[in-house]
PDB file of N, CA and C in Angstrom:
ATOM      1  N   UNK A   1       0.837  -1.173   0.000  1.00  0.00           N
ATOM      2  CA  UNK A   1       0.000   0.000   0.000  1.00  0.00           C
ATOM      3  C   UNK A   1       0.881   1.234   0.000  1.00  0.00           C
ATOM      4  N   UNK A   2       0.972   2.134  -1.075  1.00  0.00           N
ATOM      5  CA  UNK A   2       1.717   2.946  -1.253  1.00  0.00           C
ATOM      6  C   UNK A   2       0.992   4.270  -0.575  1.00  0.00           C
ATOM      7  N   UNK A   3       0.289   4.200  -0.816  1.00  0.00           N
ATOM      8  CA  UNK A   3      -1.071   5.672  -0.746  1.00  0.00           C
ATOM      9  C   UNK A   3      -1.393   5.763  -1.907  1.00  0.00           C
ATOM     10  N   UNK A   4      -1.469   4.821  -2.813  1.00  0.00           N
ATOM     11  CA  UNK A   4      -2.470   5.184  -4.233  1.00  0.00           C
ATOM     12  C   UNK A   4      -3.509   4.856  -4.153  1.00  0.00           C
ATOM     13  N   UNK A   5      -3.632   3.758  -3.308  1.00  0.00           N
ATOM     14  CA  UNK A   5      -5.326   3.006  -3.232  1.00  0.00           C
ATOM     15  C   UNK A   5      -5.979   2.818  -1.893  1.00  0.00           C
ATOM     16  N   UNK A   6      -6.884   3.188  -1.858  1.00  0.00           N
ATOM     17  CA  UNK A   6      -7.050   3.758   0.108  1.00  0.00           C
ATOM     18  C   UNK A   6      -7.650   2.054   0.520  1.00  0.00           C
ATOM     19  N   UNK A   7      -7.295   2.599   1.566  1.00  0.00           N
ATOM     20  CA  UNK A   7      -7.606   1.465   2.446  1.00  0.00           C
ATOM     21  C   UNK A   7      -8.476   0.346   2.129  1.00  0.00           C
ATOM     22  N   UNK A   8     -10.082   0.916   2.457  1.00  0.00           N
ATOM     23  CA  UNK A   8     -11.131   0.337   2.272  1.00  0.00           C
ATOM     24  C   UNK A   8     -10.801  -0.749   0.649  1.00  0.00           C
ATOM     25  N   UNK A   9     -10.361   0.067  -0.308  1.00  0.00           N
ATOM     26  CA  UNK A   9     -10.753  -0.489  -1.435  1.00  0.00           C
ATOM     27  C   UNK A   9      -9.537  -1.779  -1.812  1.00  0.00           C
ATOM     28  N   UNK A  10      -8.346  -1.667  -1.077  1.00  0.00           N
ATOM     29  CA  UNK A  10      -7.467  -2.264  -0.751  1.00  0.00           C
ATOM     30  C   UNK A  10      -7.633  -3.566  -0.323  1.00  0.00           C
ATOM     31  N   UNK A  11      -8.447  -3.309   1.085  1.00  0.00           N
ATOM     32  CA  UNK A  11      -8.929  -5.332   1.483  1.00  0.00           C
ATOM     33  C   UNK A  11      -9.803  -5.517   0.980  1.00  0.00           C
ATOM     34  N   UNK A  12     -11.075  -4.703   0.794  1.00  0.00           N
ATOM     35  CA  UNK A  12     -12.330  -5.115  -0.345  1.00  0.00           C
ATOM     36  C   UNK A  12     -11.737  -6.440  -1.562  1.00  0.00           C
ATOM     37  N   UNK A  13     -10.471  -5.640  -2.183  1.00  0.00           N
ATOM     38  CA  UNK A  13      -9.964  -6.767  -3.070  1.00  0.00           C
ATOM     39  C   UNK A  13      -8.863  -7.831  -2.801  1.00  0.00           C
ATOM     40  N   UNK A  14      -9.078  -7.974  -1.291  1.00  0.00           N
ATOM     41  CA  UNK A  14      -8.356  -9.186  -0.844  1.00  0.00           C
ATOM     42  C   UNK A  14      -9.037 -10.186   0.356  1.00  0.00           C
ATOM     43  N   UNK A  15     -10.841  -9.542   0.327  1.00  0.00           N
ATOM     44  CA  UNK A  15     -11.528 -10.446   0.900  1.00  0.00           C
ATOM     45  C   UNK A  15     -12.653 -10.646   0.273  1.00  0.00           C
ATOM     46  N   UNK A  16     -12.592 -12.229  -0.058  1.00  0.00           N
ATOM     47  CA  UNK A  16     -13.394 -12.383  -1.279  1.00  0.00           C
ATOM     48  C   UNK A  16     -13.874 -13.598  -0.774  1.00  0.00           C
ATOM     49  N   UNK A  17     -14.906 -14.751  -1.173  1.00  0.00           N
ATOM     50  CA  UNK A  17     -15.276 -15.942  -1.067  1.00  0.00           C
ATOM     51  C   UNK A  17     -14.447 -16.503  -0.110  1.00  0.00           C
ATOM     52  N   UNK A  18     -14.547 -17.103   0.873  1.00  0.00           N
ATOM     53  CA  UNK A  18     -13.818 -18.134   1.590  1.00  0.00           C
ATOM     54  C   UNK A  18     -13.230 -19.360   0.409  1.00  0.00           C
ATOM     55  N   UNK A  19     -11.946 -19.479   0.592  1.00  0.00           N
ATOM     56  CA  UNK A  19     -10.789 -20.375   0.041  1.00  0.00           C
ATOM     57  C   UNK A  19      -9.867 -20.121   0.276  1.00  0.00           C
ATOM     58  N   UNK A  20      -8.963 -21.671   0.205  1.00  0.00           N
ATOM     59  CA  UNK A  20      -7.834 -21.801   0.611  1.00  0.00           C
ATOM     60  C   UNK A  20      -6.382 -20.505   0.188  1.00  0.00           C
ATOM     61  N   UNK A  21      -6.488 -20.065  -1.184  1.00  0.00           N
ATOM     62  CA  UNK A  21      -6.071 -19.215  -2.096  1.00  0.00           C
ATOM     63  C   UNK A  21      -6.796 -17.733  -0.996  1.00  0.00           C
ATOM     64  N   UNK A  22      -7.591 -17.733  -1.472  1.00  0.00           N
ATOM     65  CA  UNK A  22      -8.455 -16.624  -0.914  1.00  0.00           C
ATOM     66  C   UNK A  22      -8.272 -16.073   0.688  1.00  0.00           C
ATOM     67  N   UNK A  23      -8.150 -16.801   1.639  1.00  0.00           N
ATOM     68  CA  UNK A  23      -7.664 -17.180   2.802  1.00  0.00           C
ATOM     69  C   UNK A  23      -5.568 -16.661   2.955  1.00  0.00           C
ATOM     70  N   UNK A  24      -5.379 -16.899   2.032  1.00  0.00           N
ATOM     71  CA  UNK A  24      -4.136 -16.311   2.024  1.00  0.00           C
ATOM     72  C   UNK A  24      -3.793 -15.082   1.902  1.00  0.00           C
ATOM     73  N   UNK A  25      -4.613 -14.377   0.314  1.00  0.00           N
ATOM     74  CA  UNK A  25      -4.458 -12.975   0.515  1.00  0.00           C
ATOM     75  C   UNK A  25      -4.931 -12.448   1.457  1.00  0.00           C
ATOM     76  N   UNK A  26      -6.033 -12.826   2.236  1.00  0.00           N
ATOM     77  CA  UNK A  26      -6.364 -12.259   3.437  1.00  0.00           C
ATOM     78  C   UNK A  26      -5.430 -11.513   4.113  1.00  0.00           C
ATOM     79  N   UNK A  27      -4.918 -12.763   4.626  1.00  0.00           N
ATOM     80  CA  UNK A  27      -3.726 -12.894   5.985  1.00  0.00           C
ATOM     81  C   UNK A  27      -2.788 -11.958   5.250  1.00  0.00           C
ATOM     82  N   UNK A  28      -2.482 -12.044   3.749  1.00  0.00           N
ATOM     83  CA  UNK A  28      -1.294 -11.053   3.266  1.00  0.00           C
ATOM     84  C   UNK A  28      -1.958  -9.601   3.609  1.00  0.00           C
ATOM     85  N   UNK A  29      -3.178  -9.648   2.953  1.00  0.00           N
ATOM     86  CA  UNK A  29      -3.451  -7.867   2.661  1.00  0.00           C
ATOM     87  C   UNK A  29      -3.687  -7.459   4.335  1.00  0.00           C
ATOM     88  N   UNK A  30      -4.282  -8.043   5.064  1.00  0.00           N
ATOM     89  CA  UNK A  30      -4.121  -7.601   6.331  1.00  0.00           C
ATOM     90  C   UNK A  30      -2.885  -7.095   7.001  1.00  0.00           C
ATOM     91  N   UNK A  31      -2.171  -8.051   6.509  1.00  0.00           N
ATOM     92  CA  UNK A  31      -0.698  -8.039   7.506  1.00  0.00           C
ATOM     93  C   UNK A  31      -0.010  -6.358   7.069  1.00  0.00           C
ATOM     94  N   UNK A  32      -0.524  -6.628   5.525  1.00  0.00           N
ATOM     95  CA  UNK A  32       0.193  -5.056   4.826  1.00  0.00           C
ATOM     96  C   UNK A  32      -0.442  -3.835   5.235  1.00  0.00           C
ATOM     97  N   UNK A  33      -1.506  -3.871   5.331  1.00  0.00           N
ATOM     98  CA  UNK A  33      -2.304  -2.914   6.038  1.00  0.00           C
ATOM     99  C   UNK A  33      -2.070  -2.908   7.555  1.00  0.00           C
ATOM    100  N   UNK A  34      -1.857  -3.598   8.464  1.00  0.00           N
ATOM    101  CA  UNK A  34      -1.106  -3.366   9.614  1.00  0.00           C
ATOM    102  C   UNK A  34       0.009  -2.815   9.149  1.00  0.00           C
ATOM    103  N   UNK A  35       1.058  -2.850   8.593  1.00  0.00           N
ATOM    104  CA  UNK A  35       1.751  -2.284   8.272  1.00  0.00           C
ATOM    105  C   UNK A  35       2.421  -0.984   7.938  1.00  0.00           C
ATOM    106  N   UNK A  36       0.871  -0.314   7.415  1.00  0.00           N
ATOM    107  CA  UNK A  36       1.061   0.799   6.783  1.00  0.00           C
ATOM    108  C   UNK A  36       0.373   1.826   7.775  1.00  0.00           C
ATOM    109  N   UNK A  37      -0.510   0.834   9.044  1.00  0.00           N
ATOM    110  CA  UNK A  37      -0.946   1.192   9.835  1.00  0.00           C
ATOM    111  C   UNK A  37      -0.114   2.132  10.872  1.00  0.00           C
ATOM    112  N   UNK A  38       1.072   0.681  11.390  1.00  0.00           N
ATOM    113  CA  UNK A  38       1.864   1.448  12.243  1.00  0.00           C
ATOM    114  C   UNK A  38       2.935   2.592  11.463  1.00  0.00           C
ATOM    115  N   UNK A  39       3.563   2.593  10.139  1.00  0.00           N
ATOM    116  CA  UNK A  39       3.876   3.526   9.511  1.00  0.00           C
ATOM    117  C   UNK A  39       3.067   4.568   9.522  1.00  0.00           C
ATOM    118  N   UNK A  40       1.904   4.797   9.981  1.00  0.00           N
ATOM    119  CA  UNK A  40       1.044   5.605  10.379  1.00  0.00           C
ATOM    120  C   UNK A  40       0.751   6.058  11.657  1.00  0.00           C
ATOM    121  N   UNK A  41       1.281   5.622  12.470  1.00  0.00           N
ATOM    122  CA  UNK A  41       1.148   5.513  13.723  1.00  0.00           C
ATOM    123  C   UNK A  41      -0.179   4.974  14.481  1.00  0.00           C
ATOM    124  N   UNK A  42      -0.770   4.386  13.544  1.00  0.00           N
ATOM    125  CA  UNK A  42      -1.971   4.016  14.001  1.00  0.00           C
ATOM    126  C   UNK A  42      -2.499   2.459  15.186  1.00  0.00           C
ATOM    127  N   UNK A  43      -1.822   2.777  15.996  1.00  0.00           N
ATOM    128  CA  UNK A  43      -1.408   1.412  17.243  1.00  0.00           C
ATOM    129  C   UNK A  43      -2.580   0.212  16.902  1.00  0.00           C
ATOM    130  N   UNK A  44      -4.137   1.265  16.902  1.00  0.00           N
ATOM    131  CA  UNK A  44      -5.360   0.557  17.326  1.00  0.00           C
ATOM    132  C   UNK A  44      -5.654  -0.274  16.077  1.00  0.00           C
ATOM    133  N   UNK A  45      -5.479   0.559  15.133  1.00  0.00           N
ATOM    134  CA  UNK A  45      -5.590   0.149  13.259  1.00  0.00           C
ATOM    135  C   UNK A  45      -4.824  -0.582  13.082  1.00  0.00           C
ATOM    136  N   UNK A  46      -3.335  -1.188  13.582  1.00  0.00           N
ATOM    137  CA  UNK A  46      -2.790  -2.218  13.305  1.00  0.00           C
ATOM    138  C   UNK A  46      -2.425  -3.476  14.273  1.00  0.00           C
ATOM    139  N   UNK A  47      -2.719  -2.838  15.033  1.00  0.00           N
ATOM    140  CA  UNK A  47      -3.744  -4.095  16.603  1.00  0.00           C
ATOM    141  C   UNK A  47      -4.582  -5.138  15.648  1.00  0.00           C
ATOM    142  N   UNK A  48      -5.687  -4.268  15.232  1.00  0.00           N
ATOM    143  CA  UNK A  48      -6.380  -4.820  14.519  1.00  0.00           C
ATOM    144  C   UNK A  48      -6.263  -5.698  13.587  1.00  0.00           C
ATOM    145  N   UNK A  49      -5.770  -5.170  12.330  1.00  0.00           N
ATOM    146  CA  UNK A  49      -5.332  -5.211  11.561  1.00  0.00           C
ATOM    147  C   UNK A  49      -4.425  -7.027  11.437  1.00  0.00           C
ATOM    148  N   UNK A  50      -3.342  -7.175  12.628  1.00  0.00           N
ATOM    149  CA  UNK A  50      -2.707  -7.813  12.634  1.00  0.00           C
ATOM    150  C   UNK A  50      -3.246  -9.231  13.458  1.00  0.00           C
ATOM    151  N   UNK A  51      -4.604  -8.728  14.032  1.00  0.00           N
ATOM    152  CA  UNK A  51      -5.655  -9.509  15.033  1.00  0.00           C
ATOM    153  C   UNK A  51      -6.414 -10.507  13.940  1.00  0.00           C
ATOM    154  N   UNK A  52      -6.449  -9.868  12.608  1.00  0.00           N
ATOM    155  CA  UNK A  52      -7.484 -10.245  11.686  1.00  0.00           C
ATOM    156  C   UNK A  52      -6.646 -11.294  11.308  1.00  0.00           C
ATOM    157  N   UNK A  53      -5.280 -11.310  10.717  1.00  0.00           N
ATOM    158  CA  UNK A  53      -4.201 -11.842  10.219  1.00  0.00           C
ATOM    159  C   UNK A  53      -4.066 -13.220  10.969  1.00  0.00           C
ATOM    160  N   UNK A  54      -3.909 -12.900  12.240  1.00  0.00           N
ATOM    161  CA  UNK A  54      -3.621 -14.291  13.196  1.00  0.00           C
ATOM    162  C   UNK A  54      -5.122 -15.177  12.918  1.00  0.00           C
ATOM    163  N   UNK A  55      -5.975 -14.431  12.873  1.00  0.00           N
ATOM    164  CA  UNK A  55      -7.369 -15.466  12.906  1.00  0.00           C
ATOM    165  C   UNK A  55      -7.301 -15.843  11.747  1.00  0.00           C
ATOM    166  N   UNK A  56      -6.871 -15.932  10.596  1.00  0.00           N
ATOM    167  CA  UNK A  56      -6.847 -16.673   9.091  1.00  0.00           C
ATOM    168  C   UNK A  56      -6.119 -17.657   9.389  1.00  0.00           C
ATOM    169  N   UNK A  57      -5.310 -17.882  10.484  1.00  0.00           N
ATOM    170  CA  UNK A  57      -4.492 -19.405  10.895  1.00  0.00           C
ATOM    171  C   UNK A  57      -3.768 -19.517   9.713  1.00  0.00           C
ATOM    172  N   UNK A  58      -3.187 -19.192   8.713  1.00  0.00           N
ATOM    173  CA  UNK A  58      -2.441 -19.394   7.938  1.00  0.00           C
ATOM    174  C   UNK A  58      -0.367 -19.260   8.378  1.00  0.00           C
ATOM    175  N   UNK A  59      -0.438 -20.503   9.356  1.00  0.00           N
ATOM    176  CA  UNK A  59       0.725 -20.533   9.834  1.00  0.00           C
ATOM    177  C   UNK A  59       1.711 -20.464   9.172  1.00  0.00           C
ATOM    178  N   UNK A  60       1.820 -20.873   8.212  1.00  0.00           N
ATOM    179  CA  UNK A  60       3.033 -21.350   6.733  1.00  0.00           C
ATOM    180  C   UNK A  60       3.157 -19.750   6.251  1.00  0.00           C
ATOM    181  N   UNK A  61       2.746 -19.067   6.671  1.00  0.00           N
ATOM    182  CA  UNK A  61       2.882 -17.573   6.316  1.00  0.00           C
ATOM    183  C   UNK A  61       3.974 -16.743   6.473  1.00  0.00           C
ATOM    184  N   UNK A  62       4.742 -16.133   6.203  1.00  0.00           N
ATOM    185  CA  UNK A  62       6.024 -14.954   6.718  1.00  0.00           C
ATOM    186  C   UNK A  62       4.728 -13.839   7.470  1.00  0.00           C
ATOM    187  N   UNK A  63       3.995 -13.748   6.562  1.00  0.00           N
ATOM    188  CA  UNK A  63       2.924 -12.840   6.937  1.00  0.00           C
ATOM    189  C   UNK A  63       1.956 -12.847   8.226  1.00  0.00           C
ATOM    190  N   UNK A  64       1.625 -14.090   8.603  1.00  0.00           N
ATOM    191  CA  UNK A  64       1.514 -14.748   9.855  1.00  0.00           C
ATOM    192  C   UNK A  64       2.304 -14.511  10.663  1.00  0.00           C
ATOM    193  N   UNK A  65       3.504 -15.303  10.637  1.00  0.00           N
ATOM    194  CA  UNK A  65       4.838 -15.160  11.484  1.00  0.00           C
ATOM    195  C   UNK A  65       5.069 -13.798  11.814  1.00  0.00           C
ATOM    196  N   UNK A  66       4.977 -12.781  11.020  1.00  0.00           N
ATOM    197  CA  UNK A  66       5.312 -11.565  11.260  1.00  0.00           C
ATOM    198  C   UNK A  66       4.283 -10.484  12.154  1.00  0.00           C
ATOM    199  N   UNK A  67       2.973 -10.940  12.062  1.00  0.00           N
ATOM    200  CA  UNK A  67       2.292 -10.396  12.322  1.00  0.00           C
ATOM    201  C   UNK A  67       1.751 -11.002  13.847  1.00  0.00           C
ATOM    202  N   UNK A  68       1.805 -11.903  14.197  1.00  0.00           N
ATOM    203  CA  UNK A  68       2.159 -12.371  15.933  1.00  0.00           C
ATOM    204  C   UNK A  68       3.359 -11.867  16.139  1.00  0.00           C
ATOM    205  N   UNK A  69       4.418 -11.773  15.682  1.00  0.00           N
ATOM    206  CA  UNK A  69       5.579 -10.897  16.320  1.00  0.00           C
ATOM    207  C   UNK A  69       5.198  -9.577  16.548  1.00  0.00           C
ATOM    208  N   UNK A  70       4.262  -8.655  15.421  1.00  0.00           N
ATOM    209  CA  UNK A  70       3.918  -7.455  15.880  1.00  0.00           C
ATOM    210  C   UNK A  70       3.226  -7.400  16.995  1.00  0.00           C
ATOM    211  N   UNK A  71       2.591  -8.233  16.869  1.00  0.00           N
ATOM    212  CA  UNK A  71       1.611  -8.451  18.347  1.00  0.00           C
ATOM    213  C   UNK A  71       1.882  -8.191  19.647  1.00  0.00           C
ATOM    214  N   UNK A  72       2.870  -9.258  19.849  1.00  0.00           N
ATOM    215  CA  UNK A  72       3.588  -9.603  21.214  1.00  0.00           C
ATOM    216  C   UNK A  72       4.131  -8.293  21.434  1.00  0.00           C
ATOM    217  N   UNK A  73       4.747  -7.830  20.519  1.00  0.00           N
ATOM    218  CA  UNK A  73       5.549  -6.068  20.305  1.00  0.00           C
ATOM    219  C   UNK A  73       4.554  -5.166  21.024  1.00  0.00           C
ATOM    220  N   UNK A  74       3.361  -4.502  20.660  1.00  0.00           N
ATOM    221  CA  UNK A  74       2.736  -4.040  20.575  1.00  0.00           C
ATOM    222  C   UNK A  74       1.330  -4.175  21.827  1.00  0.00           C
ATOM    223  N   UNK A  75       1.465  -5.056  22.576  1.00  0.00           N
ATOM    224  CA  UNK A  75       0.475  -5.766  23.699  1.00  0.00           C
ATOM    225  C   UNK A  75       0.590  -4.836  24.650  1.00  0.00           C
ATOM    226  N   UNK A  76       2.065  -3.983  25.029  1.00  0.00           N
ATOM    227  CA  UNK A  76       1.877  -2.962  25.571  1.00  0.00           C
ATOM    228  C   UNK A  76       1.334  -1.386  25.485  1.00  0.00           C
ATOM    229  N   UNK A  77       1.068  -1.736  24.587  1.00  0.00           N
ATOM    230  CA  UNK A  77       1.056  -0.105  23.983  1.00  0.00           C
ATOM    231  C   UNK A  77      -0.702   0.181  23.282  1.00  0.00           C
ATOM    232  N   UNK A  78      -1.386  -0.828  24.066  1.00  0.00           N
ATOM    233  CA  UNK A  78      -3.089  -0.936  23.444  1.00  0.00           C
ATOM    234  C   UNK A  78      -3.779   0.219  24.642  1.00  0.00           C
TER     235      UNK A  78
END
């Protein structure tokens, strides 16, 4: 997410039908949007953000992995 395409319209096109495929970009576009969250300073928006990520259970993920590390990071600061 650069700032060309806002938010909303951003996961709109990465939450789509439940599937296995589908289920992945999830966990990706979430994780990136946490991302751009805390590059934003936005604690609560990528709390979130990274809350959504862990519930797709997509363990085999960097995006996963990374996004419980933000977590644990971040548990203080809610």
């Amino acid at each position: 997410m650069s700032g060309q395409l806002k938010r909303d319209d951003f996961l709109a096109s990465v939450v789509t039908a439940r599937s296995a495929v589908n289920t992945q970009r999830e966990c990706q576009g979430y994780f990136y949007a946490g991302a751009q969250a805390l590059i934003n300073h936005d604690i609560h928006g990528a709390l979130s953000d990274f809350e959504r990520v862990v519930g797709t259970r997509q363990i085999t993920l960097p995006e996963y992995l990374s996004a419980r590390a933000e977590l644990r990071g971040l548990q203080g600061r809610r």
